[in-house]
Protein backbone atom coordinates (compact mmCIF):
# COMPACT_ATOMS: atom_id res chain seq x y z
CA UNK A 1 29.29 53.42 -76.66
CA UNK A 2 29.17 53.28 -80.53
CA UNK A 3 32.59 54.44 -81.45
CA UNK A 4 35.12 53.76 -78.63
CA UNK A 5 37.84 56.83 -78.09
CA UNK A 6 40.47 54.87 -76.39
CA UNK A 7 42.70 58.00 -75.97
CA UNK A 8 39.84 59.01 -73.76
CA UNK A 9 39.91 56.18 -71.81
CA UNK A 10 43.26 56.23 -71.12
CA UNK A 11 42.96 59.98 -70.08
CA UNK A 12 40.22 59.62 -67.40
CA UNK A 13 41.03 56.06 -65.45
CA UNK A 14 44.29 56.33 -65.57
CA UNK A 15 44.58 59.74 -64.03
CA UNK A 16 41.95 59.02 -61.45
CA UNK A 17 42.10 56.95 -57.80
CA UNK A 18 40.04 53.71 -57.31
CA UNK A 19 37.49 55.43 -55.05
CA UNK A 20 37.09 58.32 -58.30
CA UNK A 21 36.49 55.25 -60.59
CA UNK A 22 33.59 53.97 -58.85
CA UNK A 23 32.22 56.57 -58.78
CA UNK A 24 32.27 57.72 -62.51
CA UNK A 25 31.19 53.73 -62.38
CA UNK A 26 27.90 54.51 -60.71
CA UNK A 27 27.36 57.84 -62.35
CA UNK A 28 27.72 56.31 -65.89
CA UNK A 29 24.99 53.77 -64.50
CA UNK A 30 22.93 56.30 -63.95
CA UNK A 31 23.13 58.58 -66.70
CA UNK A 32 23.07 55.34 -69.07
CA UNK A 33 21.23 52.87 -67.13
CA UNK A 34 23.74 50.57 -67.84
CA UNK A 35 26.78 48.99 -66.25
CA UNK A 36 30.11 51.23 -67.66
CA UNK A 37 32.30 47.38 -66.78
CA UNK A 38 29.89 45.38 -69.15
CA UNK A 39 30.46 48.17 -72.30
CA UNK A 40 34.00 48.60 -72.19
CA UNK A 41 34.19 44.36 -71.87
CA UNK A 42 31.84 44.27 -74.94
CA UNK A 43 34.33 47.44 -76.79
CA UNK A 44 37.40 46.68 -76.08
CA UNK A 45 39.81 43.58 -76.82
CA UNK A 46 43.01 41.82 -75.65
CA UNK A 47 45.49 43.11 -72.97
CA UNK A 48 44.40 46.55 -73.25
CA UNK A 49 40.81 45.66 -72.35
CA UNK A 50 42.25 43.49 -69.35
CA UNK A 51 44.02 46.55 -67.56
CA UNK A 52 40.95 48.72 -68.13
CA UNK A 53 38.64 45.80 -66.56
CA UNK A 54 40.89 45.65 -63.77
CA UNK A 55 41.40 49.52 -62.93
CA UNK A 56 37.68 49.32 -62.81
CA UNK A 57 37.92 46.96 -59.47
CA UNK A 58 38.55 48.09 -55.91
CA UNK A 59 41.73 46.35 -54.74
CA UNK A 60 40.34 43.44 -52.84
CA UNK A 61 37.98 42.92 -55.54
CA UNK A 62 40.64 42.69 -58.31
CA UNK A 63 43.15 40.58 -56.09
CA UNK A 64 40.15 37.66 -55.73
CA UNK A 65 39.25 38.15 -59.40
CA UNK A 66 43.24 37.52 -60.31
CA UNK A 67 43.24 34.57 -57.81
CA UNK A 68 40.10 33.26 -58.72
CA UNK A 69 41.00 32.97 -62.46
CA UNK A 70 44.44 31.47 -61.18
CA UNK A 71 42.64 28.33 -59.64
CA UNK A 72 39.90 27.96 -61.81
CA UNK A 73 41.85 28.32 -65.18
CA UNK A 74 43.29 25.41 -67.25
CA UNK A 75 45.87 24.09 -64.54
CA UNK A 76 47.54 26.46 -61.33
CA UNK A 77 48.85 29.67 -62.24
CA UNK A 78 50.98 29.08 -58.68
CA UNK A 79 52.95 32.72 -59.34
CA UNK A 80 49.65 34.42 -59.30
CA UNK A 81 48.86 32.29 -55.57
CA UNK A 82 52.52 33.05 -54.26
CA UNK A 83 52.52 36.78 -55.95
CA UNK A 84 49.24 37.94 -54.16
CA UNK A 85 49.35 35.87 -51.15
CA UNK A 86 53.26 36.62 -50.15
CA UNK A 87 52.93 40.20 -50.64
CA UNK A 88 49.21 41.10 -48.81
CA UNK A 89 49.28 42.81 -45.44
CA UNK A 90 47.06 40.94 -42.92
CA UNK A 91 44.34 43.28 -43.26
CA UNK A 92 44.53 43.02 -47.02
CA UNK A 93 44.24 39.51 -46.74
CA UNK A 94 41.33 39.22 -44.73
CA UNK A 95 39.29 41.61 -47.15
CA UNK A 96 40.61 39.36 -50.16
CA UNK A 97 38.83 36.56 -48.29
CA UNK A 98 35.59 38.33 -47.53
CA UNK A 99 35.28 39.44 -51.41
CA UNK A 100 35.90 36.19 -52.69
CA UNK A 101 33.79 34.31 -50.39
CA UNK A 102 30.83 36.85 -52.09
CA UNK A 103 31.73 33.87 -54.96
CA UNK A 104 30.39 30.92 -54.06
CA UNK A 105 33.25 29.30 -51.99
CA UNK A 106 35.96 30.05 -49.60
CA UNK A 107 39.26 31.05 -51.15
CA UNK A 108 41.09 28.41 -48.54
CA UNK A 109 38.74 25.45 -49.97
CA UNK A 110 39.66 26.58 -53.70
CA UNK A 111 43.36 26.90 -52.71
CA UNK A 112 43.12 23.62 -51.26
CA UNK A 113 42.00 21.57 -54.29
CA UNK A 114 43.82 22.99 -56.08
CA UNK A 115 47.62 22.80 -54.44
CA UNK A 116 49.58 19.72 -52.20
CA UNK A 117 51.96 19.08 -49.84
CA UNK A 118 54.05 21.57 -48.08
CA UNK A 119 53.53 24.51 -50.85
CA UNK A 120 49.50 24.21 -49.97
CA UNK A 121 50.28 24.24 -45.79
CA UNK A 122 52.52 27.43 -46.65
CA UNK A 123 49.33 28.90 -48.41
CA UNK A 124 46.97 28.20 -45.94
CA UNK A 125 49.39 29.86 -43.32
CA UNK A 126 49.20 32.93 -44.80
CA UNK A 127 45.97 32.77 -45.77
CA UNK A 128 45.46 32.72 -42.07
CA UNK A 129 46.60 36.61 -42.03
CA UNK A 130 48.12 35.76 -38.63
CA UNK A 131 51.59 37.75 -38.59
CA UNK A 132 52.27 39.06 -35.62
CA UNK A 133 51.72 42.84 -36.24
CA UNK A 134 54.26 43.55 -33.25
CA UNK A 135 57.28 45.56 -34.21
CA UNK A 136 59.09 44.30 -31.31
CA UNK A 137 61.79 41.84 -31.71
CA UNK A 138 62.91 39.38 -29.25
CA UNK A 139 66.75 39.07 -29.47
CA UNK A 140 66.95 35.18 -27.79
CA UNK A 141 63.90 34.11 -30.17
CA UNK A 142 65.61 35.59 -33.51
CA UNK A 143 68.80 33.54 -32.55
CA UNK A 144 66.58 30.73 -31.87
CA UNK A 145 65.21 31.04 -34.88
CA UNK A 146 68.03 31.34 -36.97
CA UNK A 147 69.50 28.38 -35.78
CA UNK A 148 66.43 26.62 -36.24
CA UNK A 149 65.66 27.18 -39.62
CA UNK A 150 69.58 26.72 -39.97
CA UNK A 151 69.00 22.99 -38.22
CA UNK A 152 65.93 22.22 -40.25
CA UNK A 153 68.25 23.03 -43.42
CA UNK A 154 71.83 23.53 -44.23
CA UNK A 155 72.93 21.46 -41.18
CA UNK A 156 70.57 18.29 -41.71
CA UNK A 157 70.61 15.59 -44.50
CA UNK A 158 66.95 16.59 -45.85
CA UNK A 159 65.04 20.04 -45.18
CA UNK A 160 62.34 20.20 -42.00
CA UNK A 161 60.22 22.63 -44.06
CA UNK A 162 57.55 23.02 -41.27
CA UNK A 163 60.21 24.89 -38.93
CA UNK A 164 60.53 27.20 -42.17
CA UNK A 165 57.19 27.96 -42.37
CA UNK A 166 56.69 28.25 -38.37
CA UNK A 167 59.27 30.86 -38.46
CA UNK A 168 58.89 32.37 -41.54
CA UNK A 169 54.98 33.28 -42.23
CA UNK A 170 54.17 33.60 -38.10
CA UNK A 171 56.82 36.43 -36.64
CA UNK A 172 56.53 40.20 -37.51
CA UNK A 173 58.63 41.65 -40.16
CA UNK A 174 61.26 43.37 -37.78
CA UNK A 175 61.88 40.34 -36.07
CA UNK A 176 62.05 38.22 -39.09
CA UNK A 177 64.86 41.13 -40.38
CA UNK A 178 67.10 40.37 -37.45
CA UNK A 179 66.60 36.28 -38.06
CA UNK A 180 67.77 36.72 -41.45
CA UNK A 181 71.09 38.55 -40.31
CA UNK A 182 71.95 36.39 -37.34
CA UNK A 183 71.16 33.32 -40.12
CA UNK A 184 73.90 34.64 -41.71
CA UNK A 185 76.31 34.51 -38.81
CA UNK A 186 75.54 30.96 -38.25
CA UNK A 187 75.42 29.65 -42.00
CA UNK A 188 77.75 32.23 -43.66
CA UNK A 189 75.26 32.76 -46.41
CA UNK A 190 71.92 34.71 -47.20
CA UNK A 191 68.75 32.75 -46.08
CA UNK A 192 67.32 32.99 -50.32
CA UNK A 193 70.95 30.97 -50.93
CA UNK A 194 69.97 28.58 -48.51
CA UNK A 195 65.92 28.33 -49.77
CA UNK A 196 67.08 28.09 -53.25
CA UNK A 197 69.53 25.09 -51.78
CA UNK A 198 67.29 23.33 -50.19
CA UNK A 199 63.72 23.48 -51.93
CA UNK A 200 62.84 23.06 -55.22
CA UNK A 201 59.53 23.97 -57.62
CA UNK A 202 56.63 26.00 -56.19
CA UNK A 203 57.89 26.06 -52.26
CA UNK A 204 61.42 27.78 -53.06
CA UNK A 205 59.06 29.94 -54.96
CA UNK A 206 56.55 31.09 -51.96
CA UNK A 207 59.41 31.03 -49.30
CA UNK A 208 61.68 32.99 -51.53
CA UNK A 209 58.67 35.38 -52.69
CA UNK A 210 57.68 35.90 -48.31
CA UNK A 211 61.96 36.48 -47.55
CA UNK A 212 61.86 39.28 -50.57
CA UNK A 213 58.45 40.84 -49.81
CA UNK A 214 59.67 40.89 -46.08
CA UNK A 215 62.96 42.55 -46.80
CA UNK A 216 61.65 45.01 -49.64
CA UNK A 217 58.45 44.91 -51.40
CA UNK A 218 59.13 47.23 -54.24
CA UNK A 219 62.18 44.90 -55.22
CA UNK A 220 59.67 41.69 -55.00
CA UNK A 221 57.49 43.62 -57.38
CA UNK A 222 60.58 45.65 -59.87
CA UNK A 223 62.16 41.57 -60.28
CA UNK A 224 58.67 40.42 -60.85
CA UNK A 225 58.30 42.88 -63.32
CA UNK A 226 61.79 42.23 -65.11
CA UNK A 227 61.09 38.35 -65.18
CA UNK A 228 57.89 39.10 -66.99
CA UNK A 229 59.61 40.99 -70.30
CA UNK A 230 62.85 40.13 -70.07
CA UNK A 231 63.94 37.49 -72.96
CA UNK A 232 61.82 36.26 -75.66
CA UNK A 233 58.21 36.75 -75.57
CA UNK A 234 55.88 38.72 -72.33
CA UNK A 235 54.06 37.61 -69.71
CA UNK A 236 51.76 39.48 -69.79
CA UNK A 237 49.20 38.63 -66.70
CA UNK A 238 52.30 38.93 -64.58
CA UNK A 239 53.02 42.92 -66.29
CA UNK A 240 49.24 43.60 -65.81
CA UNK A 241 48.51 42.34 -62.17
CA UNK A 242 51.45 43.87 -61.02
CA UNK A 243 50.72 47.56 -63.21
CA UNK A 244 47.25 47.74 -61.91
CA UNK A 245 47.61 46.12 -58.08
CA UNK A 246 50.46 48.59 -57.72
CA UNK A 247 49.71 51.42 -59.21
CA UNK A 248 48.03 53.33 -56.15
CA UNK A 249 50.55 51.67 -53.31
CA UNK A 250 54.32 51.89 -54.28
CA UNK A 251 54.68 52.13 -57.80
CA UNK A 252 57.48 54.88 -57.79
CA UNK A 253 58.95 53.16 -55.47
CA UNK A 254 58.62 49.90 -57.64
CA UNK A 255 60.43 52.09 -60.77
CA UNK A 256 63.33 53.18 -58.21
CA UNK A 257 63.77 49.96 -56.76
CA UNK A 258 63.70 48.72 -61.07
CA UNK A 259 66.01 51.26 -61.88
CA UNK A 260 68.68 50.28 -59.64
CA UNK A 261 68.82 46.70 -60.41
CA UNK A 262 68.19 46.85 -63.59
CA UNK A 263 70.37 50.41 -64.52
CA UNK A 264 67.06 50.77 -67.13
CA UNK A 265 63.54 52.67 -66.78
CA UNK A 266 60.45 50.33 -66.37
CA UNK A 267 59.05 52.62 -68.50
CA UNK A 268 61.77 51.50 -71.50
CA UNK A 269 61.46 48.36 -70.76
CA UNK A 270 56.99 48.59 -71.36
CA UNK A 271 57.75 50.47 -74.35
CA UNK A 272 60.01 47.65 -75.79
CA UNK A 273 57.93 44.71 -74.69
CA UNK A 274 54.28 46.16 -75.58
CA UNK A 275 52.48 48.53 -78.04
CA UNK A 276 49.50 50.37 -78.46
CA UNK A 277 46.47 51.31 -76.39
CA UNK A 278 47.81 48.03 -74.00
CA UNK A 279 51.50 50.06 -73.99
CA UNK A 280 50.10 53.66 -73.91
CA UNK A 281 48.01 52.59 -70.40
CA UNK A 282 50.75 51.10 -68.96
CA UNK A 283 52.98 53.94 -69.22
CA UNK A 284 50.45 56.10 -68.11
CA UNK A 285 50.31 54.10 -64.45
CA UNK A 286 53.46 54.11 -64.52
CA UNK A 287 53.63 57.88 -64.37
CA UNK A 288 54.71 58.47 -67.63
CA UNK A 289 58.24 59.59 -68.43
CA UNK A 290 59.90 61.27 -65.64
């Protein structure tokens, strides 16, 4: 690839599905004899050649790449742990853990020297990919519940975080809904008040991230997304893993959800934030303007 036509680029992956991309991957291989990945890494710079990279990668594939980076990196990047693992659906999980074992260790191992305390036991919960899958909920066990988590918290001189995490990364989604409402009968507040009350640092973060995703996923993702450009200065690995892990799953429900809590387009908030190839991609998986 002598001369690199970025417009181009931009054009055919980010009008195409995964599945289409590996396949232009293996027919460029072909034609070329060479791996398409490997030329755009050695033509392209920066954030634009990051979401390109990444919109090259099947989904499980670019989730253990993201985590991967996040533990081997200079220091944790604990968002990108709590973003990926909070959000995943069991059966996304376990796929995560079968790509990145193709590495050379297991994900849980790498999680585990890198994290401590009660943040890593929360990981290695979900990392599990245990949730009950049930949609049933059991009315006794959600008042249980709710009082539990209400005992181990507000209503105790410290905070029992292991009946959080019992409750909170084991039942299925439903019956996690109906904890959260009869919590509020018992406590008079929203369970987030009460996590942000009683836990500090990297735990409030994964409990508050699981309570969000659990109520509405789209919201996790539109706040994430806010946080990332909002104020001085982008973060811009939180813009991109979001922009191209989304992209195919909910992302106009992701710019609804944005648009509501925000009363602003995610789209005019890319355009103020980035520019360029990196800004003209984005708004392209976005959807462009609508």
């Amino acid at each position: 690839m002598q001369c690199t036509n970025e417009a181009t680029i931009i054009e055919i992956l980010a009008h195409r599905t995964i599945a289409q991309r590996q396949k232009i991957k293996e027919a460029y291989k072909q034609s070329v004899g060479k791996e398409l990945v490997d030329n755009l890494k050695s033509e392209l710079t920066g954030n634009f050649e990051k979401v390109v990279v990444g919109l090259m990668m099947p989904a499980p594939v670019y989730d253990a790449y993201e985590l991967r980076n996040a533990i081997k990196g200079a220091g944790t990047d604990e968002a990108c742990l709590i973003d990926i693992l909070a959000s995943r659906s069991n059966a996304e999980m376990k796929e995560i853990i079968a790509t990145y074992k193709k590495g050379t260790d297991s994900l849980e191992d790498d999680v585990c020297g890198d994290t401590s305390g009660m943040f890593q036991r929360v990981l290695v919960s979900l990392l599990t990919a245990g949730r009950d899958q049930s949609t049933k909920v059991d009315e006794a066990q959600a008042v249980q519940d709710a009082k539990d988590i209400y005992e181990a918290g507000e209503a105790r001189w410290g905070t029992d975080e292991v009946k959080f995490l019992t409750v909170l990364c084991v039942r299925n989604r439903n019956h996690l809904l109906r904890v959260f409402q009869e919590y509020q009968k018992i406590s008079g507040r929203d369970i987030e008040d009460s996590i942000k009350r009683e836990m500090s640092g990297c735990l409030e973060d994964v409990f508050l991230a699981i309570v969000q995703c659990l109520k509405n996923k789209p919201a996790f993702f539109a706040e994430r997304l806010y946080k990332s450009m909002k104020g001085l200065g982008t973060t811009d690995s939180v813009l991109i893993r979001i922009m191209v892990a989304r992209a195919e799953i909910d992302m106009l429900d992701i710019k609804a959800e944005f648009l509501k809590m925000y009363g602003k387009t995610l789209e005019s908030f890319i355009k103020g934030d980035t520019s360029g190839d990196y800004r003209k991609i984005l708004l392209e998986l976005c959807g462009g303007e609508k």
